[in-house]
PDB file of N, CA and C in Angstrom:
ATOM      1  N   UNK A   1       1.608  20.708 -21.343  1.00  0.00           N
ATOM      2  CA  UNK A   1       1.307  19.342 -20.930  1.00  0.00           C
ATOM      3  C   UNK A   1       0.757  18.601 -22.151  1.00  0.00           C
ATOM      4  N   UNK A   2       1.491  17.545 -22.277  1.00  0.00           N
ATOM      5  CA  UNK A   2       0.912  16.690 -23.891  1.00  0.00           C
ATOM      6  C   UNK A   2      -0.524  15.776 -23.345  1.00  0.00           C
ATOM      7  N   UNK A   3      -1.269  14.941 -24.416  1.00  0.00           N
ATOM      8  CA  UNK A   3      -1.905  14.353 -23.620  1.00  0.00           C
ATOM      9  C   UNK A   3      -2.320  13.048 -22.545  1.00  0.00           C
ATOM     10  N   UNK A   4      -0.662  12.661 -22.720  1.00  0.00           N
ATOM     11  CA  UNK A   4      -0.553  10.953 -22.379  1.00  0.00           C
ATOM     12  C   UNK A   4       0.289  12.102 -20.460  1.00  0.00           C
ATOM     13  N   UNK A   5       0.014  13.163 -20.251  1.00  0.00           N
ATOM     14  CA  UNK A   5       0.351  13.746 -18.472  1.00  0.00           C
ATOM     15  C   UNK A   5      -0.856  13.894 -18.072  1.00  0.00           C
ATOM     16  N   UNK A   6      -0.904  13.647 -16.869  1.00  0.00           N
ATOM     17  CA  UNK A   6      -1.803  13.717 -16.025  1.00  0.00           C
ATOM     18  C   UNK A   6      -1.354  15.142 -15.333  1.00  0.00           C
ATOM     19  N   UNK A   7      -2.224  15.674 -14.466  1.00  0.00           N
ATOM     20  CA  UNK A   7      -1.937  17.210 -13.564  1.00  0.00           C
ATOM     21  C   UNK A   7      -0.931  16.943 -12.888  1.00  0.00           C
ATOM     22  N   UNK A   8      -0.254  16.366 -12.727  1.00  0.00           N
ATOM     23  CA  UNK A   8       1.306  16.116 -11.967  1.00  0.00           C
ATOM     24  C   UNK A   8       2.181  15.813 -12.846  1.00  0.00           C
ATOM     25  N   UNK A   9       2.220  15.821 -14.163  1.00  0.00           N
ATOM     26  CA  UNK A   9       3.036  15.687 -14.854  1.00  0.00           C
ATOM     27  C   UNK A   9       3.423  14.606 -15.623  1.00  0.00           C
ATOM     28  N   UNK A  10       3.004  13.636 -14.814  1.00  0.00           N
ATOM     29  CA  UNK A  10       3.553  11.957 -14.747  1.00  0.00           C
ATOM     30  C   UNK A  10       3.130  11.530 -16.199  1.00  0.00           C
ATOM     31  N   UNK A  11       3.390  10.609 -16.930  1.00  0.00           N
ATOM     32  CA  UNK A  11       2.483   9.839 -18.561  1.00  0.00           C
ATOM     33  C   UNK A  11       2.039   8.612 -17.749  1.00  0.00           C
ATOM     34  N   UNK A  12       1.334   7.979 -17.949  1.00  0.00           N
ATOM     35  CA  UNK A  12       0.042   6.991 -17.244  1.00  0.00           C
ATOM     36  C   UNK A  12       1.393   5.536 -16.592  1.00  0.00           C
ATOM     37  N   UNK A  13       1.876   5.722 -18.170  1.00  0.00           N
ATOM     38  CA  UNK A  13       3.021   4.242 -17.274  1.00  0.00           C
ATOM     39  C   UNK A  13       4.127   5.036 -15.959  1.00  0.00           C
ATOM     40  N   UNK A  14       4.368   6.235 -15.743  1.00  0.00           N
ATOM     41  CA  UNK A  14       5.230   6.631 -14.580  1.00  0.00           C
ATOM     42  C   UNK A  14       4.254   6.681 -13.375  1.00  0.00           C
ATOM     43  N   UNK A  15       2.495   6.837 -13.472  1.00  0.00           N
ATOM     44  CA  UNK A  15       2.056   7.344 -12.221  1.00  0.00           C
ATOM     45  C   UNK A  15       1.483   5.615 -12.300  1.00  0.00           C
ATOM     46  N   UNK A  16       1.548   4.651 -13.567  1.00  0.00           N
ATOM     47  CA  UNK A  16       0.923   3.154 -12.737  1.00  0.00           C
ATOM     48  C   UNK A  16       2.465   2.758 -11.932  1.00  0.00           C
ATOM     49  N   UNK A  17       3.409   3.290 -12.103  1.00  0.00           N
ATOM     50  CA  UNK A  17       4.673   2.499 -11.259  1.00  0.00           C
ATOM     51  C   UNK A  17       4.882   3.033 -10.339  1.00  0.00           C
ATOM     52  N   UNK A  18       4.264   4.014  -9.536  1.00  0.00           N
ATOM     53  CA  UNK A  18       4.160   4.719  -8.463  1.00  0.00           C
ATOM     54  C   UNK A  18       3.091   3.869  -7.015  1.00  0.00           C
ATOM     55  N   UNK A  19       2.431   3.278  -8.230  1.00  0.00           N
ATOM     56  CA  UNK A  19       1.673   2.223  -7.210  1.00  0.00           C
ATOM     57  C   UNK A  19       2.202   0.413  -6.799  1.00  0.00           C
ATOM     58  N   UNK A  20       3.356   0.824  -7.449  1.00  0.00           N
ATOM     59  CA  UNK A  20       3.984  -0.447  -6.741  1.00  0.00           C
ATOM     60  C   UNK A  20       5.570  -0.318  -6.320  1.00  0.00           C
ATOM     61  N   UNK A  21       6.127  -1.373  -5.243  1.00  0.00           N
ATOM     62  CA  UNK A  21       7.072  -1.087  -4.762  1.00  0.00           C
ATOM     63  C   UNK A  21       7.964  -2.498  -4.610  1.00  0.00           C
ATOM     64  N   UNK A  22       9.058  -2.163  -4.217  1.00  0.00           N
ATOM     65  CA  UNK A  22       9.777  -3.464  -3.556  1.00  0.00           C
ATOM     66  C   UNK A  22      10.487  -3.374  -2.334  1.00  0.00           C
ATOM     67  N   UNK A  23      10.218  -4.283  -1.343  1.00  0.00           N
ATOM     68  CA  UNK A  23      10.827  -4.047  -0.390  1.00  0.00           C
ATOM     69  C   UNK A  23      11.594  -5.197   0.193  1.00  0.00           C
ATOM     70  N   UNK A  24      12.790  -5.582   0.843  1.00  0.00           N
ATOM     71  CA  UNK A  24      13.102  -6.401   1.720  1.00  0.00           C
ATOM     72  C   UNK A  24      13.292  -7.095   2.569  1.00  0.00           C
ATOM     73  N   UNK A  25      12.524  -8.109   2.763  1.00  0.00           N
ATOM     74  CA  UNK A  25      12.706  -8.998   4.319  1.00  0.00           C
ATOM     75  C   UNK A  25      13.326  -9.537   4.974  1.00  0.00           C
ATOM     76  N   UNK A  26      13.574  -9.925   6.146  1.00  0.00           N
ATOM     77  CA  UNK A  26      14.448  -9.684   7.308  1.00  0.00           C
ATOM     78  C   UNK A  26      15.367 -10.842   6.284  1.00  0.00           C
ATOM     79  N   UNK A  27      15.131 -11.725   5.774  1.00  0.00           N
ATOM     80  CA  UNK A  27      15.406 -12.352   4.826  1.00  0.00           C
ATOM     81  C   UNK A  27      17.297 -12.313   3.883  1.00  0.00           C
ATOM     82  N   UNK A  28      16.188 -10.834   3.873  1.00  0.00           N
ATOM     83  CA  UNK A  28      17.109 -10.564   2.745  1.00  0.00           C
ATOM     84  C   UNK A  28      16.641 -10.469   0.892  1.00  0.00           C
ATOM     85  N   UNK A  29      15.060 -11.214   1.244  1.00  0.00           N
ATOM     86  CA  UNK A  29      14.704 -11.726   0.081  1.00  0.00           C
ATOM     87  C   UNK A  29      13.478 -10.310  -0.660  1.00  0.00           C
ATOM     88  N   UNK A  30      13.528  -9.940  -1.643  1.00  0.00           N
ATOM     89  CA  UNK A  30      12.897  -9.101  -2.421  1.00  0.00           C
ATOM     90  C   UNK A  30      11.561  -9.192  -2.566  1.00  0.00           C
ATOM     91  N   UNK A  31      10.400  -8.616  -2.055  1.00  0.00           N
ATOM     92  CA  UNK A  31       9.046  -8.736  -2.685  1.00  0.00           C
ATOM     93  C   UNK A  31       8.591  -7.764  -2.544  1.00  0.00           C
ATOM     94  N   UNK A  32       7.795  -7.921  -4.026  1.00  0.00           N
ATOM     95  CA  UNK A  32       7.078  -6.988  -4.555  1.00  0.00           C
ATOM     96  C   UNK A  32       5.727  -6.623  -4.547  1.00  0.00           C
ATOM     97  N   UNK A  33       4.950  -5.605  -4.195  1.00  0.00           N
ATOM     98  CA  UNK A  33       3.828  -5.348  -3.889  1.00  0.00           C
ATOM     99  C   UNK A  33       3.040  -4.106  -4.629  1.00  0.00           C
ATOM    100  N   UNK A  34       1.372  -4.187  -4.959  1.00  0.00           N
ATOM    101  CA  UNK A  34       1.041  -3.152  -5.341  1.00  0.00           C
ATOM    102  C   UNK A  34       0.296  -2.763  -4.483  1.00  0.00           C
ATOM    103  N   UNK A  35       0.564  -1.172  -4.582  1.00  0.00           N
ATOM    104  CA  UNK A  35      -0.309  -0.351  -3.477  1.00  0.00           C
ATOM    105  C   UNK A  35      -1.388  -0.558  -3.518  1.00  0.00           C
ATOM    106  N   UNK A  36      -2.500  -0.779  -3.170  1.00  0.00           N
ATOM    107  CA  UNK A  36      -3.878  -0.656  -3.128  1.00  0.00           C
ATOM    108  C   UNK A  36      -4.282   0.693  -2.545  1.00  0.00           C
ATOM    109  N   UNK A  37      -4.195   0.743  -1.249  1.00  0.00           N
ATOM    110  CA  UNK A  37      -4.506   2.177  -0.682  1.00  0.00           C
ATOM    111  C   UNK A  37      -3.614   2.272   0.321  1.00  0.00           C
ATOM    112  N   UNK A  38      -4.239   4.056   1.122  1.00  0.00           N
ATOM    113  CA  UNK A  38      -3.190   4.430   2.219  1.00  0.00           C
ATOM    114  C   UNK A  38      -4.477   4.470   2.945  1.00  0.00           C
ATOM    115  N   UNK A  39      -4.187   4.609   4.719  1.00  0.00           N
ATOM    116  CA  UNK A  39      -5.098   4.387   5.547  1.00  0.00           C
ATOM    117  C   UNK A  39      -4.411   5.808   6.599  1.00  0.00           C
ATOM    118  N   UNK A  40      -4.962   6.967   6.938  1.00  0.00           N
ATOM    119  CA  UNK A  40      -4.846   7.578   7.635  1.00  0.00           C
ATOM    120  C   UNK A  40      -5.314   7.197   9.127  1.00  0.00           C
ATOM    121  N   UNK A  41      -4.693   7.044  10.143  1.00  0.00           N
ATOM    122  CA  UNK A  41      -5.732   6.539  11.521  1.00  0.00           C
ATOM    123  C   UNK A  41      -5.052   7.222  12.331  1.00  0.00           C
ATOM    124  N   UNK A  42      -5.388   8.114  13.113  1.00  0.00           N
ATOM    125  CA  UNK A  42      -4.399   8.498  14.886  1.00  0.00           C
ATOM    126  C   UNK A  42      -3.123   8.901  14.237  1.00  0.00           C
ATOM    127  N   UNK A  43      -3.232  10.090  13.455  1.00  0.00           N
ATOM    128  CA  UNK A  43      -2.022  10.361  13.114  1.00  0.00           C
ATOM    129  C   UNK A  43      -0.704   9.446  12.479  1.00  0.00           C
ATOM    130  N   UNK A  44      -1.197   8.557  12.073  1.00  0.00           N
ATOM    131  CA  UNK A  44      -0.144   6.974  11.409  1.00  0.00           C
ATOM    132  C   UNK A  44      -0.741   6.791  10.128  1.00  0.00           C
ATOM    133  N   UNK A  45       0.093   6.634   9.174  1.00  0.00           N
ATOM    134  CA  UNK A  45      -0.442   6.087   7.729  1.00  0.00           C
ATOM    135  C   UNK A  45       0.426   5.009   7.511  1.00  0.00           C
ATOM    136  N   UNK A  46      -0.670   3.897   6.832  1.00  0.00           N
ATOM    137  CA  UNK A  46      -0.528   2.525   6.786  1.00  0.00           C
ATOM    138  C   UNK A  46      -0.966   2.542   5.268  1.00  0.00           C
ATOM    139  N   UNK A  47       0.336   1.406   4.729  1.00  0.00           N
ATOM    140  CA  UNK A  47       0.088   1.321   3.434  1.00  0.00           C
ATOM    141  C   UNK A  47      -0.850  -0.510   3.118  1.00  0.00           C
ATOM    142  N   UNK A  48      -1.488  -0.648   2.260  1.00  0.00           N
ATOM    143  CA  UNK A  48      -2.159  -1.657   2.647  1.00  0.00           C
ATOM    144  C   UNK A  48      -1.945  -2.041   0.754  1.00  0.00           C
ATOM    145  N   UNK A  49      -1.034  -3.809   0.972  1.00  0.00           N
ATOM    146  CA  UNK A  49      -0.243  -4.136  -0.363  1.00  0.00           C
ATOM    147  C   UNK A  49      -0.952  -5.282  -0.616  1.00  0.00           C
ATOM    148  N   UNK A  50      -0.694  -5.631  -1.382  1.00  0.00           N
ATOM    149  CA  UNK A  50      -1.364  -6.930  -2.557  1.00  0.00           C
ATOM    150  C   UNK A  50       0.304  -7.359  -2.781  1.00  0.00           C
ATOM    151  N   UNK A  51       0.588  -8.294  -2.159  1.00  0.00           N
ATOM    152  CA  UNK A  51       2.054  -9.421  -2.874  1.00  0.00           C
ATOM    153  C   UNK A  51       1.254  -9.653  -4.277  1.00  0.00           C
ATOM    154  N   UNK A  52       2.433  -9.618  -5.101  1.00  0.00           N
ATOM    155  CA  UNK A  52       2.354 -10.066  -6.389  1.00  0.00           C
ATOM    156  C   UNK A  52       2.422 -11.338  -6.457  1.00  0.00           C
ATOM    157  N   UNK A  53       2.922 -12.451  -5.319  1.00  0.00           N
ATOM    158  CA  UNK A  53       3.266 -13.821  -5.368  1.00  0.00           C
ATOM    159  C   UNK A  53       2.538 -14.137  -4.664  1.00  0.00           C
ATOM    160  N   UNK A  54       1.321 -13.618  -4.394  1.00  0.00           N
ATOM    161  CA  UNK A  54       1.104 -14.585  -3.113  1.00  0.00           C
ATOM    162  C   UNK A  54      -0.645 -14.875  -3.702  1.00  0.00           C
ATOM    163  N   UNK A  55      -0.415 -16.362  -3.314  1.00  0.00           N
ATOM    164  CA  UNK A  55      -1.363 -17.050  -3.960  1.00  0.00           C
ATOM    165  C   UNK A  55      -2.551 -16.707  -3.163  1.00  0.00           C
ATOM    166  N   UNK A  56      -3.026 -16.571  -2.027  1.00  0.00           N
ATOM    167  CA  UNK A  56      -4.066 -16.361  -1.276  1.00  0.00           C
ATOM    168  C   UNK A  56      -4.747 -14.999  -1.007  1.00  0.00           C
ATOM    169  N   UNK A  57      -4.157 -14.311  -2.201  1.00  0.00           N
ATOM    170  CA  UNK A  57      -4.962 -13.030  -1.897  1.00  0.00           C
ATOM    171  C   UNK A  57      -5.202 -12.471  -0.981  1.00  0.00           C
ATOM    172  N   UNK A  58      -4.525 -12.451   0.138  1.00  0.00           N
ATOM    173  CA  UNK A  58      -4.507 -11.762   1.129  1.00  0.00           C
ATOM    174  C   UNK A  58      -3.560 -10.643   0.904  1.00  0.00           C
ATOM    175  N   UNK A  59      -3.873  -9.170   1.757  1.00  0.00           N
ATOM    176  CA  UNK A  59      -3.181  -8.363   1.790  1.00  0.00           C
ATOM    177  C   UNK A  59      -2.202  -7.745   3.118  1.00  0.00           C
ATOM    178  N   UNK A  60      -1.051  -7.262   2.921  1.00  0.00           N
ATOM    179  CA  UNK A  60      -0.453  -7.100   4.039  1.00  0.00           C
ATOM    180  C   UNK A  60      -0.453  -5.805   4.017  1.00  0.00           C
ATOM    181  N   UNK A  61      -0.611  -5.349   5.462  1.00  0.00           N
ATOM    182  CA  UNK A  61      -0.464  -3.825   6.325  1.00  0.00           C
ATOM    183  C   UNK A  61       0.441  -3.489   6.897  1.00  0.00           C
ATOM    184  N   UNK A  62       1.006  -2.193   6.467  1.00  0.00           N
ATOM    185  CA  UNK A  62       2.205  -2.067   6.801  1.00  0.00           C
ATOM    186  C   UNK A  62       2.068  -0.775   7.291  1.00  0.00           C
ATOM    187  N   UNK A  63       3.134   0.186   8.031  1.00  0.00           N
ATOM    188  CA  UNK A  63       2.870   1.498   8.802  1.00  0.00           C
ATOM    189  C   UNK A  63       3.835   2.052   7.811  1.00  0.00           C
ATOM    190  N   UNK A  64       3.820   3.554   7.351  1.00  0.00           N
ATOM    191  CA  UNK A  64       4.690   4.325   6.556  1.00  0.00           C
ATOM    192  C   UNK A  64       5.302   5.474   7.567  1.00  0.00           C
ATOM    193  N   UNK A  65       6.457   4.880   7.448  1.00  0.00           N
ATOM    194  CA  UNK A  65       7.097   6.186   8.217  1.00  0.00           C
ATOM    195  C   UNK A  65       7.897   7.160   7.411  1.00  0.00           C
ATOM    196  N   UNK A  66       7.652   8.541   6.685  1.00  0.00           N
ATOM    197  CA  UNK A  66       8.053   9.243   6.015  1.00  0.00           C
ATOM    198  C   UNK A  66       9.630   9.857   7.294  1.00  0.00           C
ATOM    199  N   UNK A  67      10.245   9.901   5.791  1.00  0.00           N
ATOM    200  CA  UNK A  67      11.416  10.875   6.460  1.00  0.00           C
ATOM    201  C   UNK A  67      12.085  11.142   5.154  1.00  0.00           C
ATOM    202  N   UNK A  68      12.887  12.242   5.419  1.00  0.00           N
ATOM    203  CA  UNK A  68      14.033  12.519   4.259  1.00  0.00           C
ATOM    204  C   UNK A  68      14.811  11.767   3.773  1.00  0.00           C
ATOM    205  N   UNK A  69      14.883  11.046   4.725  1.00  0.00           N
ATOM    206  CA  UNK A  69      16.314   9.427   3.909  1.00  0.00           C
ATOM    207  C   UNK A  69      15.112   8.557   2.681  1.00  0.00           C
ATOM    208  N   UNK A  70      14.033   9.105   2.847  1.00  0.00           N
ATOM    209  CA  UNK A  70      13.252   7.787   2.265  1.00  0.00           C
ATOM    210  C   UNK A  70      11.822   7.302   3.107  1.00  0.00           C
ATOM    211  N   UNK A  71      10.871   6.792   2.486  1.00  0.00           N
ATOM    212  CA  UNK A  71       9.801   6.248   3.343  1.00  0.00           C
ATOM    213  C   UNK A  71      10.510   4.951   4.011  1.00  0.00           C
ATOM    214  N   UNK A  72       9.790   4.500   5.399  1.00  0.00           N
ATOM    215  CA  UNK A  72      10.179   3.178   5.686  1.00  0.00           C
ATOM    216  C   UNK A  72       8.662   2.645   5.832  1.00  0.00           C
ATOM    217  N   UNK A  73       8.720   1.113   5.897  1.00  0.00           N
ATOM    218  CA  UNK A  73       7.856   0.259   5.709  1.00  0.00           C
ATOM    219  C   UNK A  73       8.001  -0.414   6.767  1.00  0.00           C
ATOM    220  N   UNK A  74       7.047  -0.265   8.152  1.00  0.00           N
ATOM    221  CA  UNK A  74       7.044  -0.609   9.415  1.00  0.00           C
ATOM    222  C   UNK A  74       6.000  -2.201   9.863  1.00  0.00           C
ATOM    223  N   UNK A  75       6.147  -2.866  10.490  1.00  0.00           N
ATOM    224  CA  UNK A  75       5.266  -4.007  10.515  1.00  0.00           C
ATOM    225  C   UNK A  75       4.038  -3.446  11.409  1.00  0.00           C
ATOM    226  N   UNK A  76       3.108  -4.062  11.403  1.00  0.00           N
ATOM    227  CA  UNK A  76       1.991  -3.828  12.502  1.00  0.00           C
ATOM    228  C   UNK A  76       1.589  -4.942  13.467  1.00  0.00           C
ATOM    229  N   UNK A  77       2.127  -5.416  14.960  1.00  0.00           N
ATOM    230  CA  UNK A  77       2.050  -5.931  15.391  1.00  0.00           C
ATOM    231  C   UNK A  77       0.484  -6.085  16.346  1.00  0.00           C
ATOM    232  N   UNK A  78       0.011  -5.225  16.360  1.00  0.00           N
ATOM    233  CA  UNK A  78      -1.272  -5.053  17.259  1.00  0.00           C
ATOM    234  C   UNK A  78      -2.555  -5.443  16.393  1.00  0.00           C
ATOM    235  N   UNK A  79      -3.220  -6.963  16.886  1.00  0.00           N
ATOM    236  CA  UNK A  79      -3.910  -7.113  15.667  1.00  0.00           C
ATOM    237  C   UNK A  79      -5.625  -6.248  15.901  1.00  0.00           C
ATOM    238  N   UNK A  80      -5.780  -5.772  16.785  1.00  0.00           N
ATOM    239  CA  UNK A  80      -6.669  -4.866  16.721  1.00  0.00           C
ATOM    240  C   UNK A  80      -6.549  -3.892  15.888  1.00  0.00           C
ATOM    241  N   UNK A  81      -5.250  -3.388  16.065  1.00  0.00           N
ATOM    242  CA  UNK A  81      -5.227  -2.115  15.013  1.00  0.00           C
ATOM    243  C   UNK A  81      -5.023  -2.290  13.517  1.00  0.00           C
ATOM    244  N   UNK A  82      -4.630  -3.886  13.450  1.00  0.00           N
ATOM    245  CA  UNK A  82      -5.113  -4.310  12.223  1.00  0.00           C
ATOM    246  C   UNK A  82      -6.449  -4.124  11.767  1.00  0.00           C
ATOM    247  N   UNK A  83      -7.178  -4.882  12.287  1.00  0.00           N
ATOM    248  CA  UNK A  83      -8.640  -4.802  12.366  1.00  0.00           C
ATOM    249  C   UNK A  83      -9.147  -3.666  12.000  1.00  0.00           C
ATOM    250  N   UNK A  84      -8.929  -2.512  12.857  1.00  0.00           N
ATOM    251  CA  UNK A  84      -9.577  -1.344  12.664  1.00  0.00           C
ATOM    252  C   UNK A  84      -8.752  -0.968  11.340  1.00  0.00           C
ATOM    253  N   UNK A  85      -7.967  -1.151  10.968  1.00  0.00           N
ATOM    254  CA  UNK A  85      -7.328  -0.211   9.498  1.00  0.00           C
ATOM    255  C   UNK A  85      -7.624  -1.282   8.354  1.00  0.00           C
ATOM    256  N   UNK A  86      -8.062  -2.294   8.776  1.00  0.00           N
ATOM    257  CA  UNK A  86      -8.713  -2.949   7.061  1.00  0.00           C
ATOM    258  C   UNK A  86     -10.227  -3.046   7.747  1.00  0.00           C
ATOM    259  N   UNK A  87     -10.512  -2.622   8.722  1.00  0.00           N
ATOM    260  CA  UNK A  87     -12.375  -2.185   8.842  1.00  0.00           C
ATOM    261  C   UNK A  87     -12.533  -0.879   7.406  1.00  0.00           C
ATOM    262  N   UNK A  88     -11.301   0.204   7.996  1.00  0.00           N
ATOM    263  CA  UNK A  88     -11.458   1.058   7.078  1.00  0.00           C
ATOM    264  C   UNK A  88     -11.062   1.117   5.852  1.00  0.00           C
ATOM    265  N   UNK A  89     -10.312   0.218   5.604  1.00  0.00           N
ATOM    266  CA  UNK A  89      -9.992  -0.160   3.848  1.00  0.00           C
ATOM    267  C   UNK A  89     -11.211  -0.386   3.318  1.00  0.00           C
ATOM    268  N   UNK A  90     -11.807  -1.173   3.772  1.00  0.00           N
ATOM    269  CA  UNK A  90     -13.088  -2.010   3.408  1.00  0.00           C
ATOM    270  C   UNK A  90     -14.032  -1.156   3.401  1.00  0.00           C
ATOM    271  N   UNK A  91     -14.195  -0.491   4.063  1.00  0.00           N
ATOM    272  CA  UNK A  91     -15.451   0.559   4.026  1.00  0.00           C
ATOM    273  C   UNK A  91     -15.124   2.023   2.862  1.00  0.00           C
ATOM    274  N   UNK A  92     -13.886   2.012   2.074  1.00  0.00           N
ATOM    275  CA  UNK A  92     -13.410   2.990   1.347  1.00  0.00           C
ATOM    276  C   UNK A  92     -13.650   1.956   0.457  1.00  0.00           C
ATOM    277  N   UNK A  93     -13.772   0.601   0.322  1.00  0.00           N
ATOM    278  CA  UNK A  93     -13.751   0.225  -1.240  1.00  0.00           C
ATOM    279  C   UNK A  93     -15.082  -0.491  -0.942  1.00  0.00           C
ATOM    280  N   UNK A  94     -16.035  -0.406  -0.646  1.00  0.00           N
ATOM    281  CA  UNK A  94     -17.236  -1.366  -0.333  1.00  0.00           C
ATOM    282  C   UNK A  94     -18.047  -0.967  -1.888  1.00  0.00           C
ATOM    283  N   UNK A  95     -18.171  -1.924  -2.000  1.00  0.00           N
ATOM    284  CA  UNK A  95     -19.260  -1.928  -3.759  1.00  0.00           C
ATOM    285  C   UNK A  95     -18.047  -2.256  -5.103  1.00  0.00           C
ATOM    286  N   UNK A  96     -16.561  -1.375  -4.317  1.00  0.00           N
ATOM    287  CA  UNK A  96     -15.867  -1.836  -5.562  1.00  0.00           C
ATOM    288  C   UNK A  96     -14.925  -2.826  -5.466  1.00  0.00           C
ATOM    289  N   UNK A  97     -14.851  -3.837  -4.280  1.00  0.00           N
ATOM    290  CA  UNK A  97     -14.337  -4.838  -4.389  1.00  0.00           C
ATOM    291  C   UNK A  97     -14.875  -5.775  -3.601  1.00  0.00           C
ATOM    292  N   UNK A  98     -14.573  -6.803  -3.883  1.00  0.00           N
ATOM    293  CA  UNK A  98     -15.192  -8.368  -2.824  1.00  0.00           C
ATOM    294  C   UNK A  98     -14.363  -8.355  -1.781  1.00  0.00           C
ATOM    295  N   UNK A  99     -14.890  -8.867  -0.600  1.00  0.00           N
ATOM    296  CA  UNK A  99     -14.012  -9.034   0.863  1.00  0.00           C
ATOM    297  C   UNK A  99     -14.843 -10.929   1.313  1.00  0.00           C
ATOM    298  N   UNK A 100     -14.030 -11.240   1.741  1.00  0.00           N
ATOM    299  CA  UNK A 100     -14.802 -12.531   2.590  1.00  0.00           C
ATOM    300  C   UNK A 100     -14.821 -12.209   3.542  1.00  0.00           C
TER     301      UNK A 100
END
């Protein structure tokens, strides 16, 4: 292992592009997002993104559904369970980021 790998192998620019993605909307139209974190809850993991375009700093929550074809990127319609999965974002990053 040289010293620009990390314990997985990766050199720092392959594991920072691991934290961002692109996905497609009903659209058709391309946007791009960086991971911030994953949210384990009731057996469901939710990926929780930062748009690169989006002026209001808000973040969108999304459900990850792993499978062999590929992860999919599910919407979250229940805004309680919104709630409760950026209660817990927030409480995993409390001190290291600002929330309003």
């Amino acid at each position: 292992m040289n010293e620009n790998e990390n314990k997985n192998g990766m050199n720092e620019e392959e594991e920072e592009q691991e934290n961002y993605i692109t996905l497609t909307d009903d659209n058709g139209e391309d946007i791009s997002f960086e991971v911030i974190d994953t949210v384990d809850l009731e057996g469901h993991t939710y990926a929780v993104l930062l748009p690169f375009d989006d002026e209001d700093d808000g973040v969108v929550i999304l459900e990850v559904i792993l499978s062999e074809d590929g992860d999919e990127f599910v919407s979250v319609d229940d805004d309680e369970l919104l709630e409760k999965i950026y209660g817990l974002f927030k409480d995993n990053y409390k001190g290291d980021l600002e929330f309003e």
